[in-house]
Protein backbone atom coordinates (compact mmCIF):
# COMPACT_ATOMS: atom_id res chain seq x y z
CA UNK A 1 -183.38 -8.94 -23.59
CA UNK A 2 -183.71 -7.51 -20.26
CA UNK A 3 -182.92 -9.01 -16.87
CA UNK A 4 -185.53 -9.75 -14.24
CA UNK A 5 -185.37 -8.02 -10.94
CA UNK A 6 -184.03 -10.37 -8.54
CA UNK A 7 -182.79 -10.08 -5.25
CA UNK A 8 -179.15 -10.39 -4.22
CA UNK A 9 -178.08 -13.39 -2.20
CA UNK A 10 -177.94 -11.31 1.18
CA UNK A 11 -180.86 -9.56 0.04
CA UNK A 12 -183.33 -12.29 -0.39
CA UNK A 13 -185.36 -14.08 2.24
CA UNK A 14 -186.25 -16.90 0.30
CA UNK A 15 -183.00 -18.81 0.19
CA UNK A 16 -183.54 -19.66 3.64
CA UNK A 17 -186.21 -22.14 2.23
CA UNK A 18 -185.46 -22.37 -1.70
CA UNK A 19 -184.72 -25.57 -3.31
CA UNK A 20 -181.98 -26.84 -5.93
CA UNK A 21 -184.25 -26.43 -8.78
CA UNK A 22 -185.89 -22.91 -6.95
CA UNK A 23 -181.85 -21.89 -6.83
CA UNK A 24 -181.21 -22.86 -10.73
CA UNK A 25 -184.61 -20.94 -11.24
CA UNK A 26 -184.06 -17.59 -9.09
CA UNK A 27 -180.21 -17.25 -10.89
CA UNK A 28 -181.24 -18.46 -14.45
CA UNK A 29 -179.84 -15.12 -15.77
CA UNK A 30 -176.28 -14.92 -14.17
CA UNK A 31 -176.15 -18.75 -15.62
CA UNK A 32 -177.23 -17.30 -19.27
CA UNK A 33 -174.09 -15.10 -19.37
CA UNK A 34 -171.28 -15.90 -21.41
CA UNK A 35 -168.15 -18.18 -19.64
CA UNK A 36 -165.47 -16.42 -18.33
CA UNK A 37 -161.94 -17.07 -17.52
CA UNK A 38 -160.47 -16.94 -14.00
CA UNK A 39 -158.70 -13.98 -14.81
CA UNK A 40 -161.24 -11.66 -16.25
CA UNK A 41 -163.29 -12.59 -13.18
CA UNK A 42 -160.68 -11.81 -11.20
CA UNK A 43 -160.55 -8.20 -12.97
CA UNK A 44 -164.30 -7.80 -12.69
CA UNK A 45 -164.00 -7.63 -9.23
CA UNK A 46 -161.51 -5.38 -8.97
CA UNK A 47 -163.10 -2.91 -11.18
CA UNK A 48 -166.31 -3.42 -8.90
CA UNK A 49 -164.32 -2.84 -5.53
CA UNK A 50 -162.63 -0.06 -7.45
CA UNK A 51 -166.09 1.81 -8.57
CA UNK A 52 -167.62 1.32 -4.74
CA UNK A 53 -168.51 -2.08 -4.22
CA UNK A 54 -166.77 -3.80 -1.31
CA UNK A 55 -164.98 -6.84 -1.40
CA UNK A 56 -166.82 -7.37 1.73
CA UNK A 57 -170.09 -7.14 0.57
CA UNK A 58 -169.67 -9.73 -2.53
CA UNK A 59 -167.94 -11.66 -0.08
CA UNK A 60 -171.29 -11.63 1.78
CA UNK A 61 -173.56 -12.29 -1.22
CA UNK A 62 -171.03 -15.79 -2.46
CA UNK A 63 -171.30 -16.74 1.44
CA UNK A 64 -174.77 -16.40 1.34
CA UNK A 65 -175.37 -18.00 -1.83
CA UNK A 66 -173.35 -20.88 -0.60
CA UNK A 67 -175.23 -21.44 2.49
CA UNK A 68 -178.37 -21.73 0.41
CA UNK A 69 -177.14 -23.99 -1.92
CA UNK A 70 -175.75 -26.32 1.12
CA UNK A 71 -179.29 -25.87 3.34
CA UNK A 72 -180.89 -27.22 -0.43
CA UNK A 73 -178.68 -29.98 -1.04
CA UNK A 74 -179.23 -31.30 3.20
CA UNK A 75 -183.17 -30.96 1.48
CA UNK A 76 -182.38 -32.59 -1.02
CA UNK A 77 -180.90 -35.91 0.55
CA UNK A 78 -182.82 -35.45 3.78
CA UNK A 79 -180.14 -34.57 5.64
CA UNK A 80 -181.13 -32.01 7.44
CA UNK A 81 -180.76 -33.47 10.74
CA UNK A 82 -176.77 -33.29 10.81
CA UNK A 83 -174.30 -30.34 10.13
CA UNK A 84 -172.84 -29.17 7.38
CA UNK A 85 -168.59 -29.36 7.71
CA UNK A 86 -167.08 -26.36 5.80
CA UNK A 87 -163.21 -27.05 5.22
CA UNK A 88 -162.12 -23.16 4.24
CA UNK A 89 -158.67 -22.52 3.03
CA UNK A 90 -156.11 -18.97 3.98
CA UNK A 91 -158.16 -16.98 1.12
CA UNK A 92 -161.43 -15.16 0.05
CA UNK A 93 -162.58 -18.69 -0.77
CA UNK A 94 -162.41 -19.45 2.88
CA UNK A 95 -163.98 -16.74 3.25
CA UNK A 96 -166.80 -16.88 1.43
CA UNK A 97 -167.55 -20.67 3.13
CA UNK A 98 -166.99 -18.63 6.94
CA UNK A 99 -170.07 -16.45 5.54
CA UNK A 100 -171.76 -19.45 4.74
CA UNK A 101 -171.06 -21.07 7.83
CA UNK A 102 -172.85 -17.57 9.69
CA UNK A 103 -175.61 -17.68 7.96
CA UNK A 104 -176.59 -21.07 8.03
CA UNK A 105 -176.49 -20.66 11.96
CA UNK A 106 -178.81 -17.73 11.55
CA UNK A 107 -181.11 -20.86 9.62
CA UNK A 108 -180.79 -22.88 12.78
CA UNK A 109 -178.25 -25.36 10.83
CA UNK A 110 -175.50 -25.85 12.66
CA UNK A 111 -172.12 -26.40 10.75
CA UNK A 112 -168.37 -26.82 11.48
CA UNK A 113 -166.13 -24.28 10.17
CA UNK A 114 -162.56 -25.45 9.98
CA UNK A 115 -159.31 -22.85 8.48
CA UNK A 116 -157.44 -25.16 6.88
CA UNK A 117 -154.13 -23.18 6.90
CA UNK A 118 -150.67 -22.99 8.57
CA UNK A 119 -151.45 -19.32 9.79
CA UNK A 120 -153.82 -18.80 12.59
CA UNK A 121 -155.96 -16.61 10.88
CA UNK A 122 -156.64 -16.17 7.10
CA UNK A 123 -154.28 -13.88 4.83
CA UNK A 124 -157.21 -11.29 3.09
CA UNK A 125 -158.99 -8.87 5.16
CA UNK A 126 -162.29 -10.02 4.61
CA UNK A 127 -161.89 -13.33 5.10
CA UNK A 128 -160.29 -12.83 8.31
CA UNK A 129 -163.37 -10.79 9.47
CA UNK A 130 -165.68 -13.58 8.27
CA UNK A 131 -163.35 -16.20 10.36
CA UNK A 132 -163.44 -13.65 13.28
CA UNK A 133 -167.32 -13.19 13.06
CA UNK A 134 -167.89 -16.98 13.81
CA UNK A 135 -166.47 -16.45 17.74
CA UNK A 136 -169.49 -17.30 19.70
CA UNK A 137 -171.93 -18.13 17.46
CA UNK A 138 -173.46 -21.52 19.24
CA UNK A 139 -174.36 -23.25 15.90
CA UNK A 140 -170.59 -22.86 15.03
CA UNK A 141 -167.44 -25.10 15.96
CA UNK A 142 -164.67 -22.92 15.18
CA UNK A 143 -161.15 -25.07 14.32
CA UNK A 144 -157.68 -24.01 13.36
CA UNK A 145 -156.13 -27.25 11.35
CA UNK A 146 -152.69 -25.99 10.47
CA UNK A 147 -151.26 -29.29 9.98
CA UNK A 148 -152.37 -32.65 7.60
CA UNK A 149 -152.91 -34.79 11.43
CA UNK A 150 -155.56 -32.41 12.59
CA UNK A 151 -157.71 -32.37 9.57
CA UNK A 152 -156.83 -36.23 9.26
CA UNK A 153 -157.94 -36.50 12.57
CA UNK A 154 -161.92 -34.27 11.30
CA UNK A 155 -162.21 -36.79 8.46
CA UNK A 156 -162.76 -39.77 10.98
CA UNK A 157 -166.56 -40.72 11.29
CA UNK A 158 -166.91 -37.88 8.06
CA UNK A 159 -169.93 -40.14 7.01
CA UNK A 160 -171.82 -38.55 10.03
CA UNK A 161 -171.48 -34.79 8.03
CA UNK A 162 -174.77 -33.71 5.96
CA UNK A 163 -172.91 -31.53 3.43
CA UNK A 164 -169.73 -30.87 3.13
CA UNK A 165 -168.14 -27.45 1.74
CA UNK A 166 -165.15 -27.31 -0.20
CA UNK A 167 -164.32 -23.86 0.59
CA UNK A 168 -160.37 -24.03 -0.16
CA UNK A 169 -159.23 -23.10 -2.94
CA UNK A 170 -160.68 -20.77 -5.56
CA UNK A 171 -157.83 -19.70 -8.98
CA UNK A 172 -154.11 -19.96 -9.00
CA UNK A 173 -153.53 -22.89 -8.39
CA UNK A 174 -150.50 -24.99 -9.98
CA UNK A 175 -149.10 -27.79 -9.10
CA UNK A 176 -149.34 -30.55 -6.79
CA UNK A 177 -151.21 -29.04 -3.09
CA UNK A 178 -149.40 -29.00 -0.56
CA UNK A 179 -150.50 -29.86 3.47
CA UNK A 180 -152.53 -29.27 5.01
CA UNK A 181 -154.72 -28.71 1.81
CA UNK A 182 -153.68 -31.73 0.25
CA UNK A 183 -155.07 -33.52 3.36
CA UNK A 184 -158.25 -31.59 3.09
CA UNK A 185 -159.34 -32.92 -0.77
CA UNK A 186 -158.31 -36.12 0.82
CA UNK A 187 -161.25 -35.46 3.79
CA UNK A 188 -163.53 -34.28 0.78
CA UNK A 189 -162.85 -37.40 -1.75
CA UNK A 190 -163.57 -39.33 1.24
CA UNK A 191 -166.44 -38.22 2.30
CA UNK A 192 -168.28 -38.35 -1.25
CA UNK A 193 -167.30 -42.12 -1.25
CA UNK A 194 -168.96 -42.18 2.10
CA UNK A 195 -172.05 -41.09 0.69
CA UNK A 196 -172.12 -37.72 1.83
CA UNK A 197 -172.96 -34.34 -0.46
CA UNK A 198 -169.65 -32.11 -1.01
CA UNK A 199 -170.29 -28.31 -2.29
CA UNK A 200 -167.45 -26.65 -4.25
CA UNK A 201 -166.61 -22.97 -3.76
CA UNK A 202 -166.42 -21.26 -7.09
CA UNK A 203 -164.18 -24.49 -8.31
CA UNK A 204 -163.54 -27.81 -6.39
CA UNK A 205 -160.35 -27.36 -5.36
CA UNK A 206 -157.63 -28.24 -7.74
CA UNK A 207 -159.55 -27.49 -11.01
CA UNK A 208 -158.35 -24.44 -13.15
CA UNK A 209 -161.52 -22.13 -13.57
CA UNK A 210 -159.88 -20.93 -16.87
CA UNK A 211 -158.90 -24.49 -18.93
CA UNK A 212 -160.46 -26.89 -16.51
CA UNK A 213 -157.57 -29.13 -16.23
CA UNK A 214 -157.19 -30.67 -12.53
CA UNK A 215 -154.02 -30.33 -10.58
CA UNK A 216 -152.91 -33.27 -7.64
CA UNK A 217 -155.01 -34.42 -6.21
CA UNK A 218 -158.27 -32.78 -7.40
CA UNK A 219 -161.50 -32.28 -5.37
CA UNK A 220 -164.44 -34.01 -6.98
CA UNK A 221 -167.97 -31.80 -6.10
CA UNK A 222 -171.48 -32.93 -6.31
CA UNK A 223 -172.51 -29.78 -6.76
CA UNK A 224 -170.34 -26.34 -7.97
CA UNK A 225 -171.36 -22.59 -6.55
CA UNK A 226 -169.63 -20.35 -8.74
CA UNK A 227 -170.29 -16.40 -9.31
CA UNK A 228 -171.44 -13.52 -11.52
CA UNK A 229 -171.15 -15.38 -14.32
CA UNK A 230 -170.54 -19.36 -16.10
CA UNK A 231 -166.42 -20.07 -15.99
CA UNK A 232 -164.88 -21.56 -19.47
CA UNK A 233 -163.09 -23.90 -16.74
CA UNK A 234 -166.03 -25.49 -15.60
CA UNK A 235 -167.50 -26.16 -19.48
CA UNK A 236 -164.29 -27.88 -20.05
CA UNK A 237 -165.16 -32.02 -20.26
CA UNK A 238 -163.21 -32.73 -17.43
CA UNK A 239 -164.00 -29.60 -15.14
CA UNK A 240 -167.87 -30.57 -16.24
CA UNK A 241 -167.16 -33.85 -14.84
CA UNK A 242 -165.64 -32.80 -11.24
CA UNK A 243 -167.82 -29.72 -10.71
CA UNK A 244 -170.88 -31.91 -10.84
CA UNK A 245 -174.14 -29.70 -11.13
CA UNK A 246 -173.43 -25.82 -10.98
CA UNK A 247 -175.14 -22.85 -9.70
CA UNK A 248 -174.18 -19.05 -11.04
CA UNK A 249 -174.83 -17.25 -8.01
CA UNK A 250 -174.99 -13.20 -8.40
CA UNK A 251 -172.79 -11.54 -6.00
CA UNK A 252 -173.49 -7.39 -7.16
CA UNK A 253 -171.16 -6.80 -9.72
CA UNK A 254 -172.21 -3.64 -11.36
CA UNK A 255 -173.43 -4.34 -15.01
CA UNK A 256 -171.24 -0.86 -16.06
CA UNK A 257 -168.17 -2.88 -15.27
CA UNK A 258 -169.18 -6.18 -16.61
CA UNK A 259 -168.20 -5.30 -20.56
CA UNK A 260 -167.65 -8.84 -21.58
């Protein structure tokens, strides 16, 4: 059965207005796909970087896709009226919430973008960009929390957030987290006891994409943003559970590599 013809995230004007349900709608096929495990994802887009596509630009499409699902869920719970706190970690998950963070201030919503990493700026090239990118952009608040204090210190009054991202950790992780990440699902946990929306990047942090299992402590998401195509992880009972509702965004990964 064919596809429909729909535009890419950074390609399509409408998600600067779409809803929850017009998001689930719009994306129906990527969610249709068969699940996939962390590490075949991980291969598909390498083969699509390989074959032309740059990381950058599905870096831009997952940002984008993110921002839209955030502006909807502030809809949603008529919050609209306060910003959107995106806690991004060293990698291209980080990355993709620094997009996010861009293009909601193109959408007049303003958000605070915090690197939650010991470095001063993240580790992959893209993501780095996208952190660099947010200098001067009035509807951002750029911070650098390197240590657990300073992102201790961004979770007090978290209850006046609209959304938050969890834009820290995507695969690979094992084990217990370490600060100032650890510190950061802390902030998250919190502020979903306080009432307030949290977004997951691909996986709330903590939960293996591939087998779903959680590592400690484990981010707990209202709502899950992950790409291309469903994860087995996220179908698992208990990374159903923490993922809460889930989008499959498209990001432009070229059907001729995608031989699953």
């Amino acid at each position: 059965m064919p596809t429909r013809s729909v535009p890419l995230p950074a390609d399509d004007p409408t998600l600067a207005t779409a809803t929850l349900d017009e998001l689930t709608i719009r994306w129906a096929d990527a969610a249709a796909r068969n699940a996939i495990s962390a590490e075949v994802m991980t291969g598909l887009d390498r083969k699509a970087q390989a074959t032309g596509t740059p990381g950058a630009t599905l870096m831009e499409h997952a940002g984008t896709a993110v921002a839209a699902a955030a502006r909807a869920l502030l809809e949603h719970n008529a919050r609209l009226d306060r910003p959107v706190l995106i806690l991004g970690g060293p990698g291209n998950n980080g990355g993709d919430g620094f997009v996010a963070a861009r293009v909601l201030a193109s959408w007049g919503i303003p958000s605070i973008a915090v690197l939650v990493a010991t470095a001063e700026k993240p580790g992959t090239a893209d993501a780095a960009r996208n952190w660099r990118r947010l200098e001067g952009i009035s509807l951002v608040q750029r911070i650098h929390a390197p240590v657990a204090r300073d992102v201790n210190i961004l979770g007090q009054g978290i209850d006046r957030a609209g959304v938050v991202v969890d834009a820290l950790l995507g695969t690979g992780v094992r084990g217990r987290l370490r600060d100032p990440v650890r510190e950061a699902v802390g902030v998250i946990n919190r502020a979903r006891t306080a009432g307030v929306p949290v977004i997951a990047v691909d996986t709330p942090t903590a939960v293996d994409l591939t087998s779903g299992d959680p590592s400690d402590p484990v981010a707990r998401a209202d709502l899950t943003v992950t790409f291309h195509r469903p994860k087995t992880g996220l179908r698992a009972r208990i990374g159903k559970a923490l993922a809460g509702r889930i989008l499959v965004a498209p990001i432009g990964i070229p059907p001729e590599v995608d031989r699953v």
